[in-house]
N, C-alpha and C. Protein backbone atom coordinates (compact mmCIF):
# COMPACT_ATOMS: atom_id res chain seq x y z
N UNK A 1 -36.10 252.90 210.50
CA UNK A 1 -35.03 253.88 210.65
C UNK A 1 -35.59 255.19 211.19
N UNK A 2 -34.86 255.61 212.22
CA UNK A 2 -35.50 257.04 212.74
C UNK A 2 -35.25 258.08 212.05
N UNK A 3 -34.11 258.37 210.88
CA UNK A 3 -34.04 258.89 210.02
C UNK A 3 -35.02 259.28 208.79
N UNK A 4 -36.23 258.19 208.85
CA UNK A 4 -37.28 257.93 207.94
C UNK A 4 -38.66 258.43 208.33
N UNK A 5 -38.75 258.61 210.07
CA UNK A 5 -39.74 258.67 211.05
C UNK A 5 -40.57 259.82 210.37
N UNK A 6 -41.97 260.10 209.97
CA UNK A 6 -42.56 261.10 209.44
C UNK A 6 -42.96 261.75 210.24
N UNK A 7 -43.32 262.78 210.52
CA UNK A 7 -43.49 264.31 211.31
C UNK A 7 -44.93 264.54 211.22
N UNK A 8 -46.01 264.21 212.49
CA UNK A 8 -47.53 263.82 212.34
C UNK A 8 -47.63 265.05 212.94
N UNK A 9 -48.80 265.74 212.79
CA UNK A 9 -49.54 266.30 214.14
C UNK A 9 -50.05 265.76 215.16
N UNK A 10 -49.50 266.70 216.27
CA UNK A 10 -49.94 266.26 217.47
C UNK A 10 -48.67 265.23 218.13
N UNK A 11 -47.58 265.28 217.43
CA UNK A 11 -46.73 264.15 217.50
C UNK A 11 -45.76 264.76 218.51
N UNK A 12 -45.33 264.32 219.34
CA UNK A 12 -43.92 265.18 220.49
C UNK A 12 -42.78 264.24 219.65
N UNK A 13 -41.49 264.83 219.07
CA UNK A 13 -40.24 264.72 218.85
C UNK A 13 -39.20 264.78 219.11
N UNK A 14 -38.11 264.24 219.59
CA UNK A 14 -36.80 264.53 219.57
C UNK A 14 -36.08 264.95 218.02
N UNK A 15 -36.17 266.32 218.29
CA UNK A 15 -35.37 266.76 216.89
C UNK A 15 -33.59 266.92 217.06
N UNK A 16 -33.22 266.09 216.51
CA UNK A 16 -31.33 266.65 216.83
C UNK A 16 -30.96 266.49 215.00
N UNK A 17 -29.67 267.17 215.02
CA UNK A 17 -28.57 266.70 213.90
C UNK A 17 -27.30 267.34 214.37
N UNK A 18 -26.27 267.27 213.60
CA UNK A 18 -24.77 268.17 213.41
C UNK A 18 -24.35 268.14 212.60
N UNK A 19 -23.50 269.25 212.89
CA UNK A 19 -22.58 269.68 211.45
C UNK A 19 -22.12 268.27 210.56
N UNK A 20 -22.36 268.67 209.15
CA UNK A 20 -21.81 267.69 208.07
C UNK A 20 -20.10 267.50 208.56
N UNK A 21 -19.70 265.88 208.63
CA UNK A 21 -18.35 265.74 208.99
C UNK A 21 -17.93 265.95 210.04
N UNK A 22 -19.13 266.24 211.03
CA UNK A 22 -18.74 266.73 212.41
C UNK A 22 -18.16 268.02 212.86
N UNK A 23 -18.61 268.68 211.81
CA UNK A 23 -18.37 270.31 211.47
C UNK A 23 -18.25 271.19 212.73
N UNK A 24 -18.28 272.25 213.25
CA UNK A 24 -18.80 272.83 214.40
C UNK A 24 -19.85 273.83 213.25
N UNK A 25 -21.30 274.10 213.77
CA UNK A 25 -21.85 274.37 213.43
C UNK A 25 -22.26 276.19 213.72
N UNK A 26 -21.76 276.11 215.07
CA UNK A 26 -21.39 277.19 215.58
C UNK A 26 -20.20 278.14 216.29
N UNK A 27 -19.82 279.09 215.68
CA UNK A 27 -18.29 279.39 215.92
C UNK A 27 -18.33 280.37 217.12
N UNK A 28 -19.23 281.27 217.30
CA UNK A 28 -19.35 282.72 218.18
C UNK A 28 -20.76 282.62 218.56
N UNK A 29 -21.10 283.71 219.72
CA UNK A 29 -22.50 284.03 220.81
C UNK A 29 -23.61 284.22 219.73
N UNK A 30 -22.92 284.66 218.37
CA UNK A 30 -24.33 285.72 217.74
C UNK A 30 -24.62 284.38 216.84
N UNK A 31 -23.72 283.05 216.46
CA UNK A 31 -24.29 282.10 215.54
C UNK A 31 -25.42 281.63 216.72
N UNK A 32 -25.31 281.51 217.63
CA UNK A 32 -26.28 280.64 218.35
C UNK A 32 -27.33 281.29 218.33
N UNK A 33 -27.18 282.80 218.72
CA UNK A 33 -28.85 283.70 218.60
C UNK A 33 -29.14 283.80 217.29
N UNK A 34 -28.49 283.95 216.26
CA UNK A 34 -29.00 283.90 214.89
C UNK A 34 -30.12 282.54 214.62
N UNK A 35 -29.73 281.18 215.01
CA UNK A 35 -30.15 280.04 215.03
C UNK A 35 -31.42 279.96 215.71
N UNK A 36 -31.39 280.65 216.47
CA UNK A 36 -32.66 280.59 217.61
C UNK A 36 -33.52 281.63 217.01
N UNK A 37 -33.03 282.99 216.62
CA UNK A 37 -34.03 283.51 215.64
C UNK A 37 -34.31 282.97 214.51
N UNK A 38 -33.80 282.25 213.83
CA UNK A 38 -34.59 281.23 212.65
C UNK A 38 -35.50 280.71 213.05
N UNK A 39 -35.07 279.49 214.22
CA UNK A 39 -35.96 278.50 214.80
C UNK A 39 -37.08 279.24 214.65
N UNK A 40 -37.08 280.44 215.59
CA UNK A 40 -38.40 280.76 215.82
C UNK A 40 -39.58 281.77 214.24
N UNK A 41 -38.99 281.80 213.79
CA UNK A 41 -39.09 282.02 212.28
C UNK A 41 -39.70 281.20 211.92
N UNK A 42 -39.25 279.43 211.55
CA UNK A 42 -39.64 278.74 210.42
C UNK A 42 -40.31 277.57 211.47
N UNK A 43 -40.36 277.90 212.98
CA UNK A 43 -41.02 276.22 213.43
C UNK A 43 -41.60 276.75 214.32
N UNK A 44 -41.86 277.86 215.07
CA UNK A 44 -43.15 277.90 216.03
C UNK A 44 -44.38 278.34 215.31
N UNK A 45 -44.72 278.40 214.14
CA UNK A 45 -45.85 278.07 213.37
C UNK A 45 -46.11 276.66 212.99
N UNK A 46 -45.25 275.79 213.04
CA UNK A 46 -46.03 274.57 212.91
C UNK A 46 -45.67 273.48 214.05
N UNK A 47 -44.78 273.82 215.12
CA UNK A 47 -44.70 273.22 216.81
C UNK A 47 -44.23 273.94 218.32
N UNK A 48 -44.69 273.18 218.38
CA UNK A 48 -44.46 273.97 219.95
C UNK A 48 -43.07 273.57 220.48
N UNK A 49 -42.42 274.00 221.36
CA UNK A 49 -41.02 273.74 221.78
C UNK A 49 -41.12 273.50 223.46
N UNK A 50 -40.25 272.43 224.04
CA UNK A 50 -40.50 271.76 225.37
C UNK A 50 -39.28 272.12 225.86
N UNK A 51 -38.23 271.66 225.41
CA UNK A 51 -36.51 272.13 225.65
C UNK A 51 -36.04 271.78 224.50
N UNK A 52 -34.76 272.51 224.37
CA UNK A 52 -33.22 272.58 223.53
C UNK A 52 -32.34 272.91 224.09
N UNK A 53 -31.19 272.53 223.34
CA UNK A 53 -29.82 272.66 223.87
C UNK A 53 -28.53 273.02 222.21
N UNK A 54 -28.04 274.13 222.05
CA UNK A 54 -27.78 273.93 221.50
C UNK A 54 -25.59 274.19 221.56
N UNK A 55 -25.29 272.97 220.60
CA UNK A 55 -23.99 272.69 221.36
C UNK A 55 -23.10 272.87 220.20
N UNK A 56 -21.41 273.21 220.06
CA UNK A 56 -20.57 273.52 219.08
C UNK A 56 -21.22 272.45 218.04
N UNK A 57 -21.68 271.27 217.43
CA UNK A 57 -21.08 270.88 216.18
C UNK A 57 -22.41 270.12 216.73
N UNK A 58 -23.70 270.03 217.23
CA UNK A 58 -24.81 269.49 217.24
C UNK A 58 -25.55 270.43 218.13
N UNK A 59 -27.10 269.65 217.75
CA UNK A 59 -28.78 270.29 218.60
C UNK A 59 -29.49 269.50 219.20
N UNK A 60 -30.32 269.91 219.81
CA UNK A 60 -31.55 269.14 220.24
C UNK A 60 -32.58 269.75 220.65
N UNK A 61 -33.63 268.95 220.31
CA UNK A 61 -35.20 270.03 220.39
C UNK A 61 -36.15 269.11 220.55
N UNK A 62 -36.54 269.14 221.79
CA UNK A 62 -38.07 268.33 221.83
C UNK A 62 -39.14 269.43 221.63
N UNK A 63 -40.02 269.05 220.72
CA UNK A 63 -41.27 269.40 219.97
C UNK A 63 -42.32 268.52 220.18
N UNK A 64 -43.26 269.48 219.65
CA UNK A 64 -44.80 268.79 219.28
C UNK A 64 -45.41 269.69 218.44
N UNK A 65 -45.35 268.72 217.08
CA UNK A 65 -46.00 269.12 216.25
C UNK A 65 -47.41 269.68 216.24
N UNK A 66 -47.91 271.05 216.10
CA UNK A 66 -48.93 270.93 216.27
C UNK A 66 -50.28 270.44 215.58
N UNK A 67 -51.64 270.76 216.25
CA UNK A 67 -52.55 269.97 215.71
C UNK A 67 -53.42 270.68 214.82
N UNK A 68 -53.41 272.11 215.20
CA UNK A 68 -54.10 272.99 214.22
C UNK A 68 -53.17 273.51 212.94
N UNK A 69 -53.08 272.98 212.14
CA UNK A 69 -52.13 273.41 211.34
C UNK A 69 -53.11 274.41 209.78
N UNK A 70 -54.27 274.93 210.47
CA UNK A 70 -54.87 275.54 209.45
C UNK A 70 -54.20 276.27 208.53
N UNK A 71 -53.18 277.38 209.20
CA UNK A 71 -52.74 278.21 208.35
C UNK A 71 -51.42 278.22 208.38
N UNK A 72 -51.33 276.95 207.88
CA UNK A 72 -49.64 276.33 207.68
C UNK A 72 -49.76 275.94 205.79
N UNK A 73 -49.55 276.53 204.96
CA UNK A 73 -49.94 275.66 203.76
C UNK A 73 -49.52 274.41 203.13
N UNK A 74 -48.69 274.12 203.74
CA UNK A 74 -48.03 272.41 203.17
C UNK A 74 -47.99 271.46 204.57
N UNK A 75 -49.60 270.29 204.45
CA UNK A 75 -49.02 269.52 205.74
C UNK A 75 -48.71 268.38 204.83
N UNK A 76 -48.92 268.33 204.04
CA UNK A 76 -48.21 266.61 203.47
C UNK A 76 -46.78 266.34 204.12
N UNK A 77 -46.26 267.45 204.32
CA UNK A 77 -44.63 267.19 204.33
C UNK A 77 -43.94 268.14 205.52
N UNK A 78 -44.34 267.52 207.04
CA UNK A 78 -43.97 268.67 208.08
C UNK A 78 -42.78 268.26 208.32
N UNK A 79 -42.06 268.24 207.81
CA UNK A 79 -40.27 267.92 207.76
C UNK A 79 -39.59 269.40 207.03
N UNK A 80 -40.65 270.02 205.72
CA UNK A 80 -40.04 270.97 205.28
C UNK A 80 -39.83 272.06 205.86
N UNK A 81 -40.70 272.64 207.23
CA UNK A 81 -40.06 273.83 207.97
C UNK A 81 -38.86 273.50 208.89
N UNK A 82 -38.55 272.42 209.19
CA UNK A 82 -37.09 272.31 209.89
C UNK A 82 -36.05 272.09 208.41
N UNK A 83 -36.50 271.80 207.71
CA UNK A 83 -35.32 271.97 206.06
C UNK A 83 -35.05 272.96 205.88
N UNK A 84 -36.22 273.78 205.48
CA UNK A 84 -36.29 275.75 205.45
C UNK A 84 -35.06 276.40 206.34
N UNK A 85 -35.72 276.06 207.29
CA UNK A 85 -35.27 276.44 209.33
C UNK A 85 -33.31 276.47 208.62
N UNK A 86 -32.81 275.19 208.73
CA UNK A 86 -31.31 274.37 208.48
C UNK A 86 -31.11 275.37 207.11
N UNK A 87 -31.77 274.98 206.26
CA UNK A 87 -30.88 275.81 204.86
C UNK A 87 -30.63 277.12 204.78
N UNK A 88 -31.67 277.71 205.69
CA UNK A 88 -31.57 279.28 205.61
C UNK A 88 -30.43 280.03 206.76
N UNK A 89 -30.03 279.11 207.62
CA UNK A 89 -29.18 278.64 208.86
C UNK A 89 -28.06 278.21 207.80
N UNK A 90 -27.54 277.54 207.13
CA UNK A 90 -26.19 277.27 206.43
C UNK A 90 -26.24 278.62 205.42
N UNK A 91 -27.23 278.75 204.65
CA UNK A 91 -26.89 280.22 203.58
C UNK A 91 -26.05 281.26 204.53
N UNK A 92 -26.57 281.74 205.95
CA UNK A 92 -26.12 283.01 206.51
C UNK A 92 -24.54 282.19 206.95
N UNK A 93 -24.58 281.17 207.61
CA UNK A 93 -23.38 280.46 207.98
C UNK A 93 -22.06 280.57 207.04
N UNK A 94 -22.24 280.23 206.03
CA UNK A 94 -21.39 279.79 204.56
C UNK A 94 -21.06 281.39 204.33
N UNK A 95 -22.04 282.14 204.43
CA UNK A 95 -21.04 283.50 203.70
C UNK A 95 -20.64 284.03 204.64
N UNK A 96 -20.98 284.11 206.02
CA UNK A 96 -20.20 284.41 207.10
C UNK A 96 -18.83 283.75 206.98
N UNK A 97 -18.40 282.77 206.95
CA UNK A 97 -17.53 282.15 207.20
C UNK A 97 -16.42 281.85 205.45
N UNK A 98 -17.12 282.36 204.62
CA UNK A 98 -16.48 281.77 203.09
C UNK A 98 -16.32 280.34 203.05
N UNK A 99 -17.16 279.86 203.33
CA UNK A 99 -17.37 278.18 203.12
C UNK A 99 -18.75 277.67 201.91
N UNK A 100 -18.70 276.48 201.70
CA UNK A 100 -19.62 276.50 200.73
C UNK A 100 -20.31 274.67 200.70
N UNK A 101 -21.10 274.26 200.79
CA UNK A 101 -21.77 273.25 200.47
C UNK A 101 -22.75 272.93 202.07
N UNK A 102 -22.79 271.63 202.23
CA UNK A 102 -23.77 271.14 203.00
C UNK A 102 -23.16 271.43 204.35
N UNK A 103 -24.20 272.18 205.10
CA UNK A 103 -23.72 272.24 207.07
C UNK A 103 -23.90 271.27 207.70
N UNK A 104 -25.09 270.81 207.43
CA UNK A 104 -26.06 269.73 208.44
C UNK A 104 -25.91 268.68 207.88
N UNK A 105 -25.83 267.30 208.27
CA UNK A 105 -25.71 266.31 207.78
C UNK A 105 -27.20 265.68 207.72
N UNK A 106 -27.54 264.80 206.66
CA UNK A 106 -29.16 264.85 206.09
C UNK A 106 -29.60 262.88 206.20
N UNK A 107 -30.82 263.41 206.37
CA UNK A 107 -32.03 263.72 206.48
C UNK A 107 -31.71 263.93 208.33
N UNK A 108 -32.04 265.27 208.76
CA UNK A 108 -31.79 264.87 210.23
C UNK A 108 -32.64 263.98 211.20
N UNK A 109 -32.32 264.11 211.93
CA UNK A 109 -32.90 262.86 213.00
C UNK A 109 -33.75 263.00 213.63
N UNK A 110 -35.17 262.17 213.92
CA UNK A 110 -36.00 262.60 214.19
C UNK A 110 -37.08 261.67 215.07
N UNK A 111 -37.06 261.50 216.67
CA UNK A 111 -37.94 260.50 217.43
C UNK A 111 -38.79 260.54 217.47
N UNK A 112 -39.64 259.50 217.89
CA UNK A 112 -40.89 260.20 218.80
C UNK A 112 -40.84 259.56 219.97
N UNK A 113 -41.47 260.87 220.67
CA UNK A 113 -41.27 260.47 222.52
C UNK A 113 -42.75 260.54 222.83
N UNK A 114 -43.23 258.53 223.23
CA UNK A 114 -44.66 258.46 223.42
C UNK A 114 -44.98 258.30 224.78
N UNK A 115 -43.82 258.69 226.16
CA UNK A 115 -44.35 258.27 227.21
C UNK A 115 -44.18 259.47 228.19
N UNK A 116 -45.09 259.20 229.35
CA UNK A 116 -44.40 260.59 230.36
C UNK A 116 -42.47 259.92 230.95
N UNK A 117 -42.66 259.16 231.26
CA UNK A 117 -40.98 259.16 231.46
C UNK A 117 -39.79 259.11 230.65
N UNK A 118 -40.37 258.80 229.04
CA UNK A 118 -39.59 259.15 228.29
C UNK A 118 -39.35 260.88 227.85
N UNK A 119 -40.48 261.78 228.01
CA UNK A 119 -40.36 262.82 228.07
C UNK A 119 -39.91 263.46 229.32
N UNK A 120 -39.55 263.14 230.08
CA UNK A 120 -39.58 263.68 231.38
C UNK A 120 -37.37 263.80 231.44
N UNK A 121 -37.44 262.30 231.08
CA UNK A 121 -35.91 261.70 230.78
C UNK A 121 -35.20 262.56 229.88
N UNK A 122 -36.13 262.37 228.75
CA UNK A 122 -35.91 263.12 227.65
C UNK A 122 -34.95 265.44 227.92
N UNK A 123 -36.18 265.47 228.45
CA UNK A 123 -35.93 266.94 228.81
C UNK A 123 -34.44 267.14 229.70
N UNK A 124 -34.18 266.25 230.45
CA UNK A 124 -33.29 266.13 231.36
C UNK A 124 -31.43 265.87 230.65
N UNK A 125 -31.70 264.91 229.91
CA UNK A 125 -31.04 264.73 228.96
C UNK A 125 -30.61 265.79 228.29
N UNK A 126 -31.43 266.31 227.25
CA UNK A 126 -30.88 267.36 226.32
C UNK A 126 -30.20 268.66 227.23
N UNK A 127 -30.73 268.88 228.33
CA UNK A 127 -29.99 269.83 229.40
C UNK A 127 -28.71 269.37 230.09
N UNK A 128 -28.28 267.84 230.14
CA UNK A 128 -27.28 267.52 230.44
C UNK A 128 -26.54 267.87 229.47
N UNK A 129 -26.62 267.47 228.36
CA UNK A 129 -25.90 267.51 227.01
C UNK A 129 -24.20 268.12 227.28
N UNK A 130 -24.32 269.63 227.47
CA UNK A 130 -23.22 270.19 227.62
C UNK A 130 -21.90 269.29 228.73
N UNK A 131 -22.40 269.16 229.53
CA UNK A 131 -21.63 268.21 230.36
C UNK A 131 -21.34 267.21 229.72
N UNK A 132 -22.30 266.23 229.23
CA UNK A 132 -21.89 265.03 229.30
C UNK A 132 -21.04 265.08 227.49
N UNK A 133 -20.84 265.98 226.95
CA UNK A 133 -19.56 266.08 226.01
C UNK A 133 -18.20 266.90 226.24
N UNK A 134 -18.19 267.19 227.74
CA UNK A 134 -17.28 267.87 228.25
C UNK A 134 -17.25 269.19 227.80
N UNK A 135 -18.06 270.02 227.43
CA UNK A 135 -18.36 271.55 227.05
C UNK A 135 -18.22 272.27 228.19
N UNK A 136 -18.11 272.14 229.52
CA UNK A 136 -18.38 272.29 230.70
C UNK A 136 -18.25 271.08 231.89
N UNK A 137 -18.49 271.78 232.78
CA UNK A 137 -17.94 270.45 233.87
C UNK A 137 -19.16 270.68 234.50
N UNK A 138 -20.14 271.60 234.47
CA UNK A 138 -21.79 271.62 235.02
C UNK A 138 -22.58 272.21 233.91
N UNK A 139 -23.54 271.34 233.50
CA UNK A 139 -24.53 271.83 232.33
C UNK A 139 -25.07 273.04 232.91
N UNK A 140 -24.80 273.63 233.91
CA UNK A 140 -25.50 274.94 234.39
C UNK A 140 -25.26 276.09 233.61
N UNK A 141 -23.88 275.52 233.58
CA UNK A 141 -23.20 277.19 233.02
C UNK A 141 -23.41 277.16 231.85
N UNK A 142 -23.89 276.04 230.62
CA UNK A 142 -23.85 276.35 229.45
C UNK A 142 -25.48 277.37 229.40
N UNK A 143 -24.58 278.32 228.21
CA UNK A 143 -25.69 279.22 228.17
C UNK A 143 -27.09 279.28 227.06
N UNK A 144 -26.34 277.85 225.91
CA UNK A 144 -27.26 277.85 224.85
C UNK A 144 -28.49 276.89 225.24
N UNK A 145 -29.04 276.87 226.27
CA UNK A 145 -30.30 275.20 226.48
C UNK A 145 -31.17 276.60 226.99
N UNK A 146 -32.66 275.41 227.27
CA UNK A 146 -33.62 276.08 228.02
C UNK A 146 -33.49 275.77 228.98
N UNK A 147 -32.46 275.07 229.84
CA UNK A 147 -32.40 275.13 231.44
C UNK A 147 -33.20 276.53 231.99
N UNK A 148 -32.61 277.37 232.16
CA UNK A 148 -32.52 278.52 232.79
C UNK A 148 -34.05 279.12 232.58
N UNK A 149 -34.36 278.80 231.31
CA UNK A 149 -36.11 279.60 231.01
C UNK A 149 -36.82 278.69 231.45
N UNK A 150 -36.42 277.50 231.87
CA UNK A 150 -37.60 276.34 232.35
C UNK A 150 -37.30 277.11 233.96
N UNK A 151 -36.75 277.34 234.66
CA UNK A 151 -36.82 277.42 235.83
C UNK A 151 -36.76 278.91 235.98
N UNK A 152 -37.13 280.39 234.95
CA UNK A 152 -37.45 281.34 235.15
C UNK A 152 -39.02 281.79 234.97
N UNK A 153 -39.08 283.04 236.04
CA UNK A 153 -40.87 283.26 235.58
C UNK A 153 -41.07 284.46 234.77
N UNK A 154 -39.82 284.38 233.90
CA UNK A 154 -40.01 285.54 233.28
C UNK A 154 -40.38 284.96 231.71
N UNK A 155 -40.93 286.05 231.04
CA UNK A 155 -41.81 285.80 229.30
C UNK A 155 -40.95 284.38 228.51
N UNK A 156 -41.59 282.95 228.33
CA UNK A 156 -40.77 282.43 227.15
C UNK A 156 -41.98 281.56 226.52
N UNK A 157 -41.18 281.82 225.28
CA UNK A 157 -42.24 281.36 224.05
C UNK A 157 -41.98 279.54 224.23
N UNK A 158 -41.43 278.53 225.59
CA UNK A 158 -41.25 278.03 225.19
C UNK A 158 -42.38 277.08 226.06
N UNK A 159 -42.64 275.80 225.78
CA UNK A 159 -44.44 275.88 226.99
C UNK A 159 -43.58 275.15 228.60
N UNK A 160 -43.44 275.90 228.81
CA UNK A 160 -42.42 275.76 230.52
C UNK A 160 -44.19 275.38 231.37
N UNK A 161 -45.17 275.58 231.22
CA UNK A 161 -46.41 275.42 231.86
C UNK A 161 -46.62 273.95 231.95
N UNK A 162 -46.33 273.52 230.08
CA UNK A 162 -46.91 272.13 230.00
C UNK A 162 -45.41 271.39 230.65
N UNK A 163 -43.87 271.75 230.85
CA UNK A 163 -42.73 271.21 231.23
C UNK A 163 -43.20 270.63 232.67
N UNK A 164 -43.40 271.59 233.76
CA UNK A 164 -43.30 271.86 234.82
C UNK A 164 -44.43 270.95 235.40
N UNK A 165 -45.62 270.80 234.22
CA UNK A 165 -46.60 269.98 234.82
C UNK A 165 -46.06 268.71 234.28
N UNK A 166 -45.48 267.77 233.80
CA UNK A 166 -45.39 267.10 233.16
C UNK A 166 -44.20 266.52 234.69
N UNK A 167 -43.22 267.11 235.05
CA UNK A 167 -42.38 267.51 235.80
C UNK A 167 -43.26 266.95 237.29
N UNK A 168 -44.13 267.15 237.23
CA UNK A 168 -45.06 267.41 238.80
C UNK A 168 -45.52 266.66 239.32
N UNK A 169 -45.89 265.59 237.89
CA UNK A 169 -46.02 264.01 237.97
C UNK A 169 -45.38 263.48 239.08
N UNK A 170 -44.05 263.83 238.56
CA UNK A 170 -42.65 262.95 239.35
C UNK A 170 -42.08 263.91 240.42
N UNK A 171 -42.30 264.35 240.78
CA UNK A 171 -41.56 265.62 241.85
C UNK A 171 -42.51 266.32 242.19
N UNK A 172 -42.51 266.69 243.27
CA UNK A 172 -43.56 267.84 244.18
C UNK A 172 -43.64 269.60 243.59
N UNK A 173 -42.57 270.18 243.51
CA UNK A 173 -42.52 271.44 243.30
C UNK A 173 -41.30 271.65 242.45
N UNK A 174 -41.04 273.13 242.06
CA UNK A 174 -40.37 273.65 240.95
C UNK A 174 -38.91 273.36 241.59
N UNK A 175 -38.59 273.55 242.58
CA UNK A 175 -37.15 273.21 243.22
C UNK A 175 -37.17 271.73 243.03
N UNK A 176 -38.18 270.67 242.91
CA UNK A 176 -37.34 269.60 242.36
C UNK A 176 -37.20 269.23 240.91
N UNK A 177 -37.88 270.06 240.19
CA UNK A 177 -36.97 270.02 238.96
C UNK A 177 -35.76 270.37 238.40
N UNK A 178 -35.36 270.82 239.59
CA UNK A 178 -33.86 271.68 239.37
C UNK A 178 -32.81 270.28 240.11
N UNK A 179 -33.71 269.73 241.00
CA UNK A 179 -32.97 268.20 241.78
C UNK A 179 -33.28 267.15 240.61
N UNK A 180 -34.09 266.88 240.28
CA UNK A 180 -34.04 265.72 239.09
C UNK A 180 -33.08 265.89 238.19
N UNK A 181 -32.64 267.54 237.71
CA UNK A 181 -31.72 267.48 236.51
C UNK A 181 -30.27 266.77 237.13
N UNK A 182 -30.16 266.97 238.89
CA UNK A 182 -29.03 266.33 239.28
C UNK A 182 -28.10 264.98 238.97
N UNK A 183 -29.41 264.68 238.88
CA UNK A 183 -29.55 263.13 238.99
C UNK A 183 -28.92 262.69 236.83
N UNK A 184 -27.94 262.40 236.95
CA UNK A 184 -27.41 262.37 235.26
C UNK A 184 -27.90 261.18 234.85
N UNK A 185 -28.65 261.51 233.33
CA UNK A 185 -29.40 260.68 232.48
C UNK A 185 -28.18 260.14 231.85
N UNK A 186 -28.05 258.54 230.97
CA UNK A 186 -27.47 258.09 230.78
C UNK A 186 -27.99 257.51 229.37
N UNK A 187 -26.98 257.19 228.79
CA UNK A 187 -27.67 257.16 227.16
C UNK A 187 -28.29 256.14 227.20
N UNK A 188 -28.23 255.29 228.02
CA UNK A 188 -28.60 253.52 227.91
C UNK A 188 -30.37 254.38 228.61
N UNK A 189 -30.14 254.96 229.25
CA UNK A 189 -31.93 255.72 229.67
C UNK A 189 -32.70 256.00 228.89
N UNK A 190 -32.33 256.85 227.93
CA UNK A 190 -32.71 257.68 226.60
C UNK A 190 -32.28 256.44 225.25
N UNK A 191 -32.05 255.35 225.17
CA UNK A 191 -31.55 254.70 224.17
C UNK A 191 -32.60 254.67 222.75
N UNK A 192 -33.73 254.77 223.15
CA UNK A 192 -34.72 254.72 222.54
C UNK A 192 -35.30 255.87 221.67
N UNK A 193 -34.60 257.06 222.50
CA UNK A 193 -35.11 258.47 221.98
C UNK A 193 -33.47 259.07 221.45
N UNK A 194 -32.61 258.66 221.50
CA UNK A 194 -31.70 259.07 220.88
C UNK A 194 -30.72 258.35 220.63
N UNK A 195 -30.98 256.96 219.70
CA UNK A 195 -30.68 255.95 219.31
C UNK A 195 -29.11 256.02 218.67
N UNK A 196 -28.69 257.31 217.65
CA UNK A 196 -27.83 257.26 216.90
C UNK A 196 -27.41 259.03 217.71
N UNK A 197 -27.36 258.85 218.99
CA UNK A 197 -26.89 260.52 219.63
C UNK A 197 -24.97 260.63 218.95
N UNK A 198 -24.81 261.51 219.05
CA UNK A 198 -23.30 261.80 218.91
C UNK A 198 -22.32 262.02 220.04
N UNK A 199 -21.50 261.09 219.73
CA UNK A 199 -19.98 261.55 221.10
C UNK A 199 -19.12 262.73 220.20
């Protein structure tokens, strides 16, 4: 069960979940930056981030756990900074909103992506996302993914270096990573890395 999948170092992940009941998880501009300031709070000390996308009533986050985890104090259990990350993300949620119990539906979901074309697919995918649940009619315009910081040269904490090379494999230059995203990934592509995705 990918629900069961343990969280190694050194490991690259597809991290997703959504709202409990199919909740919307996010209502307004500032839940999404609130979320992204957590993220970066409780998980770029123990992974690195490749792309996300984040959408009304689900997420997605390819990671890699990292390998130096010296001054991380709990590795038995690298599942608990994305728990932290989610609970401290429903506490601000719930009193914003006067709601009360579980946001996220549990244990969230969790791959691993062991190939270059499954990562490559992978990245492409989670940037379609918005489109392919009708959020939009071009994943361009959605504003919550790392589309836009993968193909800017301006400061991001997110590793667009290791994307772009990974990217370079399969395409010549930075303008065709912007043509590969054209090309729409299909769940039967990704079946493997996002086995139980949500419509």
């Amino acid at each position: 069960m990918t629900k069961e999948t343990p969280l190694v170092s050194g490991g690259y992940y597809h991290i997703y979940n959504r709202g409990n009941n199919r909740e919307n998880i996010f209502h307004e501009a500032r839940n999404y930056d609130h979320f992204l300031r957590l993220y970066a709070k409780h998980i770029f000390a123990v992974a690195n981030t490749y792309a996300y996308c984040l959408l009304k009533n689900h997420f997605h986050f390819l990671v890699r756990i990292k390998e130096d985890l010296s001054g991380f104090p709990n590795t038995t259990d690298l599942s608990k900074p994305f728990s932290n990350f989610f609970n401290a993300y429903a506490r601000t949620f719930n009193n914003a909103y006067s709601r009360s119990g579980a946001l996220f539906e549990r244990p969230f979901e969790r791959v691993p992506v062991t190939t270059n074309t499954h990562f490559v697919r992978l990245i492409t995918y989670i940037h379609q996302n918005p489109q392919k649940h009708g959020f939009v009619s071009d994943f361009r315009e959605w504003p919550y993914s790392s589309y836009h910081a993968l193909l800017s040269h301006k400061a991001t904490r997110l590793q667009r270096d290791a994307v772009l090379e990974w990217f370079l494999e399969w395409f010549n230059d930075r303008e065709q990573l912007e043509a590969a995203h054209q090309m729409m990934i299909t769940e039967q592509d990704v079946a493997a890395l996002a086995p139980d995705d949500f419509d």
